[in-house]
C-alpha atoms as a PDB file:
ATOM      1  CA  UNK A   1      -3.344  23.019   0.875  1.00  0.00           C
ATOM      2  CA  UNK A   2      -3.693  25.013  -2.288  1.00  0.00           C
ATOM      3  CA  UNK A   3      -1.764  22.970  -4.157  1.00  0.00           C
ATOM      4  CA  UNK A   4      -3.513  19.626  -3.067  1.00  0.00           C
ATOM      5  CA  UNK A   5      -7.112  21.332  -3.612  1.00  0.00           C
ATOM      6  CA  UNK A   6      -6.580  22.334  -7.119  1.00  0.00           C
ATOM      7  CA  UNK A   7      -4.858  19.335  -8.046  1.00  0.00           C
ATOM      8  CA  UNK A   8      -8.274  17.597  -6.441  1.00  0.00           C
ATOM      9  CA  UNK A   9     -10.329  19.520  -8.701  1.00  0.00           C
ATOM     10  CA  UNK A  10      -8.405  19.040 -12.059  1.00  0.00           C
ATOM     11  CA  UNK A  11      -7.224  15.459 -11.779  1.00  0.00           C
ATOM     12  CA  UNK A  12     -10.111  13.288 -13.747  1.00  0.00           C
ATOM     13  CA  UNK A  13     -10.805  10.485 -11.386  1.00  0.00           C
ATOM     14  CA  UNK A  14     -14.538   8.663 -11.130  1.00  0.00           C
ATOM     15  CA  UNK A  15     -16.444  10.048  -9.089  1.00  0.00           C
ATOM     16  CA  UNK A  16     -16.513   7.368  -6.394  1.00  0.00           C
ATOM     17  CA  UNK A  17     -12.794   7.568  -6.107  1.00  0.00           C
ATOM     18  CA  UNK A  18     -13.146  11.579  -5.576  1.00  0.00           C
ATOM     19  CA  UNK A  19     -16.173  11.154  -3.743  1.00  0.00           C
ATOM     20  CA  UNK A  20     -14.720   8.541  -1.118  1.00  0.00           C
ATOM     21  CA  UNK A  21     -11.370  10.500  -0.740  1.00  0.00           C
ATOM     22  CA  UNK A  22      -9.353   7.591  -2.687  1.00  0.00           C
ATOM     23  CA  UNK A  23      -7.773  10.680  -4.964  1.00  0.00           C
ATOM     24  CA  UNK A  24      -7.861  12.706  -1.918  1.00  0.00           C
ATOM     25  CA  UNK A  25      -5.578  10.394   0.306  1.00  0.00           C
ATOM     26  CA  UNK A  26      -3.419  10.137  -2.998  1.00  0.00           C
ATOM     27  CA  UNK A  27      -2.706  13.657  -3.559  1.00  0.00           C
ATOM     28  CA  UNK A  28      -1.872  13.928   0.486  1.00  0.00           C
ATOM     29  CA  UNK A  29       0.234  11.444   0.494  1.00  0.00           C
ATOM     30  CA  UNK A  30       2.434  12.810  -2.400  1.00  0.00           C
ATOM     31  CA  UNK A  31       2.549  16.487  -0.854  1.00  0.00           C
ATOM     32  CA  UNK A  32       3.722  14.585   2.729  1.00  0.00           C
ATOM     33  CA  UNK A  33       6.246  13.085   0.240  1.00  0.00           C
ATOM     34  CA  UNK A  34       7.524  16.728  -1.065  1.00  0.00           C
ATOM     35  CA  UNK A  35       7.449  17.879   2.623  1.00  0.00           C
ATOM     36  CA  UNK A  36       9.226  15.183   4.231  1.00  0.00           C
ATOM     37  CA  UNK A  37      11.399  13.649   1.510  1.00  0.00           C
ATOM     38  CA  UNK A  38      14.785  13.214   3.433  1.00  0.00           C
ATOM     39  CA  UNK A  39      12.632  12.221   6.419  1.00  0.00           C
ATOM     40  CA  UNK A  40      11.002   9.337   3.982  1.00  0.00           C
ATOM     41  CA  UNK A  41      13.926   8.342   1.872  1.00  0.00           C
ATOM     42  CA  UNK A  42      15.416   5.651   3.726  1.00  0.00           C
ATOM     43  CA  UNK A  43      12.753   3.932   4.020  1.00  0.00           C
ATOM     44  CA  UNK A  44      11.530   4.363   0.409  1.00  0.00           C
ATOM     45  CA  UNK A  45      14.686   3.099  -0.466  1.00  0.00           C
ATOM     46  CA  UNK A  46      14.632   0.224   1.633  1.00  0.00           C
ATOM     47  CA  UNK A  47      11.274  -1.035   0.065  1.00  0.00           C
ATOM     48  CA  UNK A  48      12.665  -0.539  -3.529  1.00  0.00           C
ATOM     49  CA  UNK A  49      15.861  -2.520  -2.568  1.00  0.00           C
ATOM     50  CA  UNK A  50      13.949  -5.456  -1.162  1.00  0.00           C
ATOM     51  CA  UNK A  51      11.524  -5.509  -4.039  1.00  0.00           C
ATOM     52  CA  UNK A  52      14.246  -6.321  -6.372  1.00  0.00           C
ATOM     53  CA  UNK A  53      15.688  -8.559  -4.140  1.00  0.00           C
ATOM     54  CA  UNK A  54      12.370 -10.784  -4.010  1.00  0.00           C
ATOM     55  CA  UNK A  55      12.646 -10.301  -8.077  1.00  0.00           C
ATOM     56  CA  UNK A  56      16.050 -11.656  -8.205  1.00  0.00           C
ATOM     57  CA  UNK A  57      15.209 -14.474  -5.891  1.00  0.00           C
ATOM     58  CA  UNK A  58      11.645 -15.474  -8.522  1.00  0.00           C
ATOM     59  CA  UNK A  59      13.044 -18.721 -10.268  1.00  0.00           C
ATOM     60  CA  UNK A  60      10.510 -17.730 -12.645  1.00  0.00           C
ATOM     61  CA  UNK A  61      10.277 -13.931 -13.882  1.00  0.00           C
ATOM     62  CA  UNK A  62       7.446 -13.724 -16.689  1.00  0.00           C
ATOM     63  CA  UNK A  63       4.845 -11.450 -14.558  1.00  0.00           C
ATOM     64  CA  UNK A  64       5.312  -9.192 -11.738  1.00  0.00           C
ATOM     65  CA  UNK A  65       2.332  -8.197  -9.821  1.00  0.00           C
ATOM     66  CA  UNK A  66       2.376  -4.796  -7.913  1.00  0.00           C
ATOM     67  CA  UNK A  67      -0.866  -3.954  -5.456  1.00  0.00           C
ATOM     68  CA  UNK A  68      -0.996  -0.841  -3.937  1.00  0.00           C
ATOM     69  CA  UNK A  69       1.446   0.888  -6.548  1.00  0.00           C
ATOM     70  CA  UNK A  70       0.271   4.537  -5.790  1.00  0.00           C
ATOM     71  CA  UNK A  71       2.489   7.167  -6.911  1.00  0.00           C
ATOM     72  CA  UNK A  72       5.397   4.342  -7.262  1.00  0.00           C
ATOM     73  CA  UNK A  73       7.770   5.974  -4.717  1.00  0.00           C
ATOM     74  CA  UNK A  74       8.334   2.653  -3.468  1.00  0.00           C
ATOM     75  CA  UNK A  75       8.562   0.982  -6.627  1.00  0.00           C
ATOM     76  CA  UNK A  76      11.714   0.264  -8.608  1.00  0.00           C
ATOM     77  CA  UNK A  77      10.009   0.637 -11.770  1.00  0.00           C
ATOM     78  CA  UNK A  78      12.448   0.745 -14.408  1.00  0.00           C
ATOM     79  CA  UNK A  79      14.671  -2.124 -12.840  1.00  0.00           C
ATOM     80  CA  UNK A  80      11.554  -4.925 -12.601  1.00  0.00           C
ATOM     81  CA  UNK A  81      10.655  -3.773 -16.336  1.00  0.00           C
ATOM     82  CA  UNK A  82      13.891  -4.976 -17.061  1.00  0.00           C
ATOM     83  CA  UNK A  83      13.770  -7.899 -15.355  1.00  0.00           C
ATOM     84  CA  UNK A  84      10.044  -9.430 -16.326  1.00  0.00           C
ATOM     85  CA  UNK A  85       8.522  -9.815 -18.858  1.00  0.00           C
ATOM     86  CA  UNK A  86       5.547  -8.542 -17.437  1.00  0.00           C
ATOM     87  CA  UNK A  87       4.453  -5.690 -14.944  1.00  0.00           C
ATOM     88  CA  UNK A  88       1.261  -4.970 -13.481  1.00  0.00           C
ATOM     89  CA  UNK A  89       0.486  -1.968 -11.583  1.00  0.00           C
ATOM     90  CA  UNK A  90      -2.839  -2.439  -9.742  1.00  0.00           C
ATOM     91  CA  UNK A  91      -4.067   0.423  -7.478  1.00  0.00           C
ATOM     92  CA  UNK A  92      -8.100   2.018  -7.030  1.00  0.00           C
ATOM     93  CA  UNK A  93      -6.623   4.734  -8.904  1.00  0.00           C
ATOM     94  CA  UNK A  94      -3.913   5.428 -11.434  1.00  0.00           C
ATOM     95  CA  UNK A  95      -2.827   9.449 -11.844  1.00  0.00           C
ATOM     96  CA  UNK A  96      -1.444  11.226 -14.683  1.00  0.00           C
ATOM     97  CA  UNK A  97       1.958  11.248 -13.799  1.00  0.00           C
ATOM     98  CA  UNK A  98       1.799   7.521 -12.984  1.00  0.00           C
ATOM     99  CA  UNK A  99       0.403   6.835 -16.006  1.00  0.00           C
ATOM    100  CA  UNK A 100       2.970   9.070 -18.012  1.00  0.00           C
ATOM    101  CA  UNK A 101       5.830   7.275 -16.913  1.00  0.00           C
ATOM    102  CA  UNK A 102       4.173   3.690 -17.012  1.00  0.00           C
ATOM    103  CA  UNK A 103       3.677   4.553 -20.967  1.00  0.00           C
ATOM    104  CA  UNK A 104       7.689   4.845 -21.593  1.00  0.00           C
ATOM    105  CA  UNK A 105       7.436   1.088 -21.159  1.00  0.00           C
ATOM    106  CA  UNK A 106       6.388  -1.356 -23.533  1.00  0.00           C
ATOM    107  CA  UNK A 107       6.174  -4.340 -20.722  1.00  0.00           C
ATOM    108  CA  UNK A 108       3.993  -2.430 -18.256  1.00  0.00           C
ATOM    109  CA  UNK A 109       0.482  -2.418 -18.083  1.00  0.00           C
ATOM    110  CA  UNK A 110      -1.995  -0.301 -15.503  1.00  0.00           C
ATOM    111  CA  UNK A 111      -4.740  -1.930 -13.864  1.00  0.00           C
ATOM    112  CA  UNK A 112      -7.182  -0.270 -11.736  1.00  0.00           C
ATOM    113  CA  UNK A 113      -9.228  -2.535  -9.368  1.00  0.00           C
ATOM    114  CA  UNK A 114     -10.689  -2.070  -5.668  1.00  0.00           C
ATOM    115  CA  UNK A 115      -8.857  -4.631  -3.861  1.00  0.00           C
ATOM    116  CA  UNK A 116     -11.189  -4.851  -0.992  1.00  0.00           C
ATOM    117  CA  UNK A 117     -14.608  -5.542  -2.991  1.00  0.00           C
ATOM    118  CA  UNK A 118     -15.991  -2.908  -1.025  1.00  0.00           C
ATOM    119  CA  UNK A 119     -15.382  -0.226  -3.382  1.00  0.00           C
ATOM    120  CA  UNK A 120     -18.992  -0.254  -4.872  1.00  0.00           C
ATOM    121  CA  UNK A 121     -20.961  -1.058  -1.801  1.00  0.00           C
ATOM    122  CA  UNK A 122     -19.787   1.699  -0.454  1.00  0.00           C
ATOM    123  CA  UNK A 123     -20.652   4.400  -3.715  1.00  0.00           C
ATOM    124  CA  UNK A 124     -23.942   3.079  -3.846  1.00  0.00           C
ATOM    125  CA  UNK A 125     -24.289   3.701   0.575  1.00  0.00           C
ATOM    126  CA  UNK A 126     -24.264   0.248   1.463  1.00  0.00           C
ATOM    127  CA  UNK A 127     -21.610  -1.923   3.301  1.00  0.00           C
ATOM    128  CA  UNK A 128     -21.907  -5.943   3.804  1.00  0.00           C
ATOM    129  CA  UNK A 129     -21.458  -6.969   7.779  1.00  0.00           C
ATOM    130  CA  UNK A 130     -18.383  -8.872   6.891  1.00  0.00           C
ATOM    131  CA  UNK A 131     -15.673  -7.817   4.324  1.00  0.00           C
ATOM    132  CA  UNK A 132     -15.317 -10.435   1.419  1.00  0.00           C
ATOM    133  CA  UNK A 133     -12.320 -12.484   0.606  1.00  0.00           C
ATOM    134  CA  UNK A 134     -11.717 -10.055  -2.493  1.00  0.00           C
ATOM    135  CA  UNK A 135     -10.656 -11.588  -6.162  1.00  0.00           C
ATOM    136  CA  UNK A 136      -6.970 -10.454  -7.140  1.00  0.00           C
ATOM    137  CA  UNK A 137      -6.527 -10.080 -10.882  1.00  0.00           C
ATOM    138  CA  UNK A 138      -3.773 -11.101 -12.239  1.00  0.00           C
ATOM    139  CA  UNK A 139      -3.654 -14.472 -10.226  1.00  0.00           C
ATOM    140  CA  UNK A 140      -1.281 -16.134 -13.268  1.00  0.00           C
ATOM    141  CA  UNK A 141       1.729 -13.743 -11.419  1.00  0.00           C
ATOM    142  CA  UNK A 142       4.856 -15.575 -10.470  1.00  0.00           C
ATOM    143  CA  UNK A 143       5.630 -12.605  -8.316  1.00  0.00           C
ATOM    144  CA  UNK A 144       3.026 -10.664  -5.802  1.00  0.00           C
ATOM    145  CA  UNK A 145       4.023  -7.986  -4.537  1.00  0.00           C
ATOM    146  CA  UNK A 146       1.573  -6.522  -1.687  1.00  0.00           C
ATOM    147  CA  UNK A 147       3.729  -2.600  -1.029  1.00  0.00           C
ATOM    148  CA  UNK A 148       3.075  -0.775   2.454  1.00  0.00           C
ATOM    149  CA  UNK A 149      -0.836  -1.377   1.470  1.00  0.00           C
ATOM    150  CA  UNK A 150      -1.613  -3.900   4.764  1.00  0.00           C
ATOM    151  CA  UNK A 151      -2.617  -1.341   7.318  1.00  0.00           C
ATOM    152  CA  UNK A 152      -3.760   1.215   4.390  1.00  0.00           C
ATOM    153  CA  UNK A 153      -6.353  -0.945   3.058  1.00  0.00           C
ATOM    154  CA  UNK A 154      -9.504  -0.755   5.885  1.00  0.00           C
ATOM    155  CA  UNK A 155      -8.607   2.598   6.134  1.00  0.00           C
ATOM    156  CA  UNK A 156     -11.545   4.233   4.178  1.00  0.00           C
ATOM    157  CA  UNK A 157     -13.653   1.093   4.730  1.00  0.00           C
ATOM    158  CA  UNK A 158     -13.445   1.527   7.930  1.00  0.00           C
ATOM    159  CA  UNK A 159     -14.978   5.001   8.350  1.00  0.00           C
ATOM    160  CA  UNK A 160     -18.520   3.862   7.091  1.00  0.00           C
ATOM    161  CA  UNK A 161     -19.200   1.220   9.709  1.00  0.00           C
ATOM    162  CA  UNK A 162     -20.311   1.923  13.154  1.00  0.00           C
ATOM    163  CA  UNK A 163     -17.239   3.575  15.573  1.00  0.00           C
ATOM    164  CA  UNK A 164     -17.676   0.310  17.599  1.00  0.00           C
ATOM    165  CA  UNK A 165     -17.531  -2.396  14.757  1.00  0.00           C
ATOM    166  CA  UNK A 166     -14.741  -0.172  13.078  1.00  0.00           C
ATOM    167  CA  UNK A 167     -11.924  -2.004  14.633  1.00  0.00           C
ATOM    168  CA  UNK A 168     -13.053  -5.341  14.139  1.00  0.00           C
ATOM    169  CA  UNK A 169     -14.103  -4.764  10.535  1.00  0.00           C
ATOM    170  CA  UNK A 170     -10.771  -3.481   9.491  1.00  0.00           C
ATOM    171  CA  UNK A 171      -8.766  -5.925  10.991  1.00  0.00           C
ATOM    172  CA  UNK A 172     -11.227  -8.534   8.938  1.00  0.00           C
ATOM    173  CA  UNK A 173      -9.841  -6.909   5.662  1.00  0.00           C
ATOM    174  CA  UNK A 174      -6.473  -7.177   6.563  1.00  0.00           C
ATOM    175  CA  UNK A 175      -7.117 -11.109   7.057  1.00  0.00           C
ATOM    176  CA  UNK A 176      -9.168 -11.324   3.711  1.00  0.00           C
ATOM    177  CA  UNK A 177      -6.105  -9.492   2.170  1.00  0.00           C
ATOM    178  CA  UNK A 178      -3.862 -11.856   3.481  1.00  0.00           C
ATOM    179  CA  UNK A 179      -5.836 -15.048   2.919  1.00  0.00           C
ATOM    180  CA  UNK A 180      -6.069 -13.802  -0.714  1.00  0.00           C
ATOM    181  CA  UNK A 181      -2.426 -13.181  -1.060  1.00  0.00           C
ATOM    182  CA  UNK A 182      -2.007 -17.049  -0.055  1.00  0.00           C
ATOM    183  CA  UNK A 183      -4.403 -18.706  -2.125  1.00  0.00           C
ATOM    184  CA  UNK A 184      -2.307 -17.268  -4.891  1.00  0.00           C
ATOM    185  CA  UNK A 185      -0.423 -19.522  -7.153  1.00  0.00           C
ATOM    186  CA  UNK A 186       2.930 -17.488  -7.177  1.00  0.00           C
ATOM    187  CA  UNK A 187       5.461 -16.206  -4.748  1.00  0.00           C
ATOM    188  CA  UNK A 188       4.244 -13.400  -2.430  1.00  0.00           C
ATOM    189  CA  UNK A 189       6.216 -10.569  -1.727  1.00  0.00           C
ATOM    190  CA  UNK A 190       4.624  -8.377   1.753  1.00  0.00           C
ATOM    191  CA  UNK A 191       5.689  -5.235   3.082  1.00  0.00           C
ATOM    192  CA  UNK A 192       4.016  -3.965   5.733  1.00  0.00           C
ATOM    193  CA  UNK A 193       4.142  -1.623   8.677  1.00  0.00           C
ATOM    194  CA  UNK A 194       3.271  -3.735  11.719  1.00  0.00           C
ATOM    195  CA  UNK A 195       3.430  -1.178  14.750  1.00  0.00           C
ATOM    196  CA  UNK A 196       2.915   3.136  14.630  1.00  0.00           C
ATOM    197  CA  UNK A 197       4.954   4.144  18.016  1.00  0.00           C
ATOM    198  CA  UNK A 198       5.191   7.659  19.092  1.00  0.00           C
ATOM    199  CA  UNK A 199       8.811   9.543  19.971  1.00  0.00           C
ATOM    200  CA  UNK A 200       9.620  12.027  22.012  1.00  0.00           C
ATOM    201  CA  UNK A 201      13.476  13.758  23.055  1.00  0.00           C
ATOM    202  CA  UNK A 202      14.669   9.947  21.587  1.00  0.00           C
ATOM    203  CA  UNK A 203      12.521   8.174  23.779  1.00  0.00           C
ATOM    204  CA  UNK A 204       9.239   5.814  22.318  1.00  0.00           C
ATOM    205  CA  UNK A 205       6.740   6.737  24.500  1.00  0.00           C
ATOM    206  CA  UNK A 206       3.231   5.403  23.107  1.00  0.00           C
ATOM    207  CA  UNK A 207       3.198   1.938  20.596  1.00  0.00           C
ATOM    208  CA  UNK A 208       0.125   1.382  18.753  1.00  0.00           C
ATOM    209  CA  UNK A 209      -0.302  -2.246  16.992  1.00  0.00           C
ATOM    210  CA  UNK A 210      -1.980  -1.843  13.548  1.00  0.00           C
ATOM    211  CA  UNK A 211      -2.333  -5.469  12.477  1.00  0.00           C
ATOM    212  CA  UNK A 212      -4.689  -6.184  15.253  1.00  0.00           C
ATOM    213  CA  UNK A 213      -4.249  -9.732  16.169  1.00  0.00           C
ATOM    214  CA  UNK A 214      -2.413 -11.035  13.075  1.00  0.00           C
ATOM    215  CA  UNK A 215       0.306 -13.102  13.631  1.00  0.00           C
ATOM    216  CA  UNK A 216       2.942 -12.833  10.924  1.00  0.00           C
ATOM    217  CA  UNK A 217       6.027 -14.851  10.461  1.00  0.00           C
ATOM    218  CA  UNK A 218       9.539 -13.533  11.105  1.00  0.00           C
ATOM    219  CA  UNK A 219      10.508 -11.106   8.712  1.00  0.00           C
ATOM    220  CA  UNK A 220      13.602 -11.190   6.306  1.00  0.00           C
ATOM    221  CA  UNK A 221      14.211  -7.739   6.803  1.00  0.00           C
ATOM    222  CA  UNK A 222      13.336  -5.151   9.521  1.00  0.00           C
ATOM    223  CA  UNK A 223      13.273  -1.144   9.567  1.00  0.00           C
ATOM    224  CA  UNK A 224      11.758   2.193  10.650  1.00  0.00           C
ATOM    225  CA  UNK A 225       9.966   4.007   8.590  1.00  0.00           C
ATOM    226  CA  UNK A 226       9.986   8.382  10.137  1.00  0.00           C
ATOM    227  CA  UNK A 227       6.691   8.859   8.521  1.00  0.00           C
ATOM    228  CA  UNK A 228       5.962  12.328  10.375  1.00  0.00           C
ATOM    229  CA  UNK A 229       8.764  14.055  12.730  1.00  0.00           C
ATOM    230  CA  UNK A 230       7.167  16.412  14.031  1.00  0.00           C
ATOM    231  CA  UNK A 231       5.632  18.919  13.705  1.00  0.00           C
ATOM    232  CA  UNK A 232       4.243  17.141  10.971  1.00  0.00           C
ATOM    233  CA  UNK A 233       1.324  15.552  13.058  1.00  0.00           C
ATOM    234  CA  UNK A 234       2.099  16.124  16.580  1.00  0.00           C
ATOM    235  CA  UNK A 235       4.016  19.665  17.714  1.00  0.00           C
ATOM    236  CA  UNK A 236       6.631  17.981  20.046  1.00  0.00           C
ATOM    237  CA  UNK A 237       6.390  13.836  18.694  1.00  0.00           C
ATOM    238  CA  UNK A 238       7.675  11.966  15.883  1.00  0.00           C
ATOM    239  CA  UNK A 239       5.644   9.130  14.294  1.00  0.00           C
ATOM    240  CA  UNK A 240       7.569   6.442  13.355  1.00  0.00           C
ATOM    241  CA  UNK A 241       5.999   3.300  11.626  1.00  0.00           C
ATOM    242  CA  UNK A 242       8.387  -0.134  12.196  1.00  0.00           C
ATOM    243  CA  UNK A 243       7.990  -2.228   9.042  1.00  0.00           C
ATOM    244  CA  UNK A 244       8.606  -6.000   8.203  1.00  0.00           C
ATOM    245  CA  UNK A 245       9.273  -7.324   5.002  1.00  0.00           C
ATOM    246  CA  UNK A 246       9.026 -10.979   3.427  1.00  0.00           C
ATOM    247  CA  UNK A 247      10.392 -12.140   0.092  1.00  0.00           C
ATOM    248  CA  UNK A 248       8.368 -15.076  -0.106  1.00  0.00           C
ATOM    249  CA  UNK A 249       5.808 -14.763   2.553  1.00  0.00           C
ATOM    250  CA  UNK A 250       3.979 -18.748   2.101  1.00  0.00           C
ATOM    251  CA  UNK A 251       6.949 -20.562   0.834  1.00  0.00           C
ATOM    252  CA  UNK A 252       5.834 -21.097  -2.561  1.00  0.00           C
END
């Protein structure tokens, strides 16, 4: 907790990504990553792998568009560098180290944009009833890649509404995310968890939907993601995340 504190205070961030725990989720999700590497590699892995075999399947390969890139554990970054002419790294926040290795490249460029359009209602105190259909940048992509950011995007959002509208109003930005992704010219590329279940001696004893009522295609590819064995969050369950993935979500 050290560790993550002082990193908190040294890291230069805006103050509305410090101040609404954007950095703050960032630097916790990288220590869970130290902690719980072999528990997380698989699936890790798994995402990397399928990016690059949406990337291979692109009949055109001049941009590729990453949103949520985060710390890029998930994100084959050398390989699609290679492969396009173009990559885009979009995320609220880019760190250091991100930003280090993005710089060895000569075809990747950093973006840093809220993709809810919420971001600056909620700095200045204010939040609109409904979320917005937000505005992706880099529409011009041939390839979209949206990376285990579904259920992680009302997730802040979500805390400065009402407890009772809470549920409704993230589920809302999960559709707006999704009807954004389709009005896209390009392919679309989704991974996603879809359900957090809870385990215990083997057996999954508790399921908990986090797409709401979303109905989503049937996935290329399926897997589980051991996001927290515990004791991580619970002392005697493990929380396991099950995760779909589509190469070309729309059809496009």
């Amino acid at each position: 907790m050290l560790r993550e504190w002082l990193i908190h205070r040294t890291t230069p961030a805006p103050e509305p990504i410090k101040r609404l725990g954007y950095l703050k989720e960032q630097i916790a999700i990288a220590a869970r990553h130290r902690r719980l590497y072999p528990a997380w590699k698989t699936h890790l892995e798994r995402s990397r792998r399928f990016v690059l075999w949406s990337a291979a399947n692109c009949p055109v390969q001049n941009k590729v568009v990453i949103l949520g890139s985060g710390g890029l554990l998930d994100v084959p970054l050398g390989d699609l560098a290679d492969d396009f002419a173009e990559v885009v790294l979009i995320d609220i926040f880019h760190p250091p180290a991100v930003r280090a290795w993005a710089a060895q490249y000569p075809n990747i460029y950093l973006l840093e944009a809220d993709l809810t359009d919420l971001v600056d209602d909620l700095a200045d105190g204010k939040m609109p009833s409904d979320p917005p259909l937000p505005d992706l940048p880099e529409a011009d992509a041939d390839l979209v890649v949206s990376l285990n950011l579904l259920s992680q995007l009302p997730l802040i959002p979500a805390r400065h509404v009402p407890e009772k509208q809470a549920k409704a109003f993230a589920a809302e930005i999960q559709r707006q995310h999704l009807r954004a992704l389709q009005a896209l010219p390009g392919r679309v590329c989704l991974i996603t968890e879809t359900v957090r279940e809870f385990v215990e001696d083997g057996d999954v004893d508790e399921t908990e939907p986090v797409l709401a009522d979303i109905k989503l295609p049937e996935p290329d590819e399926r897997w589980i993601w051991n996001l927290a064995p515990a004791p991580e969050v619970e002392r005697a369950r493990d929380l396991r995340l099950r995760i779909a993935a589509y190469s070309n979500l729309f059809r496009k």
